[in-house]
Protein backbone atom coordinates (compact mmCIF):
# COMPACT_ATOMS: atom_id res chain seq x y z
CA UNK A 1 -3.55 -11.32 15.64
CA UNK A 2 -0.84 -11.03 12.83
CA UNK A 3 -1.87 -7.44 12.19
CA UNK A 4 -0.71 -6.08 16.14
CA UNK A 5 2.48 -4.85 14.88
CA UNK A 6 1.60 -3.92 11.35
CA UNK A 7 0.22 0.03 10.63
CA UNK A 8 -2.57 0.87 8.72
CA UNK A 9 -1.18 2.66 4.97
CA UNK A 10 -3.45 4.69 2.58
CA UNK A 11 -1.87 3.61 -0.70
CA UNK A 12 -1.91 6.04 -3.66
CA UNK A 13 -1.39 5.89 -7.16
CA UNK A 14 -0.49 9.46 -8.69
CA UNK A 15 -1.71 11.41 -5.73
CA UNK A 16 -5.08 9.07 -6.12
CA UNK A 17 -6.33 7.32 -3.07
CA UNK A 18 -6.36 3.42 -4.14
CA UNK A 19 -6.63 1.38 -0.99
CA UNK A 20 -5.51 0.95 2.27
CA UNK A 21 -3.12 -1.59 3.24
CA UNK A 22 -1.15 -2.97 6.42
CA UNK A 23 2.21 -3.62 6.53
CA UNK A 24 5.25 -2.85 8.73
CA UNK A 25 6.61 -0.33 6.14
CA UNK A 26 5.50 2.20 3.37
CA UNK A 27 7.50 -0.80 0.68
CA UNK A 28 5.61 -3.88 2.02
CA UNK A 29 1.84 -2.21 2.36
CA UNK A 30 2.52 -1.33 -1.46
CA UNK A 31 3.86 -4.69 -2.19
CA UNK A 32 0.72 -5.96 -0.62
CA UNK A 33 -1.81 -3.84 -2.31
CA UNK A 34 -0.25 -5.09 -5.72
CA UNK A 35 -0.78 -8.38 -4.88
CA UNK A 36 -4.08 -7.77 -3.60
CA UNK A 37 -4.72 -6.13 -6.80
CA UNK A 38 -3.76 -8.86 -9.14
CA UNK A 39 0.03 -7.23 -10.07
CA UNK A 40 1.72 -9.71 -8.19
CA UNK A 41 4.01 -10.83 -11.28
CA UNK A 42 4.65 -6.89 -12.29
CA UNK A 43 6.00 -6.19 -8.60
CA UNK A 44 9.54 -6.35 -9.59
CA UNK A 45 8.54 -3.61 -12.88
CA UNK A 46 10.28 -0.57 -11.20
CA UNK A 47 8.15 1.70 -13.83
CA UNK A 48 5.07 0.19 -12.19
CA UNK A 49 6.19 0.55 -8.89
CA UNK A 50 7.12 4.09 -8.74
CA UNK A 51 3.88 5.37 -9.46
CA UNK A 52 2.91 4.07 -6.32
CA UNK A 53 3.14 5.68 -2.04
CA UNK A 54 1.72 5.36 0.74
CA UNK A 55 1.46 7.21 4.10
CA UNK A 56 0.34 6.01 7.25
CA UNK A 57 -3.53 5.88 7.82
CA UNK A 58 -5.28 8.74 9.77
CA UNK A 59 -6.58 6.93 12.68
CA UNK A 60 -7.21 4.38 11.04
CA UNK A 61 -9.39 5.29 8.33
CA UNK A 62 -7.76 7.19 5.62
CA UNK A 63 -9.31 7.91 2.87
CA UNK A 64 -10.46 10.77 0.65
């Protein structure tokens, strides 16, 4: 039940869909992706991180 107040973020990398993510804002679903992804120690690299958005989840299921 941690999720309830967390949305549901398509994360891209250069326009790409990469994953989707939840988090309570665009910053921490990214944050969590890189983690997920095995970047956790290159999260502060701002070069890294700008390549990187996200947008909230079309019901639910984003993804192209």
């Amino acid at each position: 039940m941690k999720n309830l107040n967390k949305n549901l973020y398509a994360i891209f990398k250069n326009e790409k869909h990469m994953e989707n993510e939840r988090g309570v804002s665009k910053k921490e679903a990214i944050k969590l992706y890189l983690i997920t992804a095995g970047y956790s120690s290159l999260i502060k690299e701002i070069e890294l991180t700008k390549n990187y958005s996200a947008e909230i989840a079309i019901n639910e299921i984003h993804y192209y």
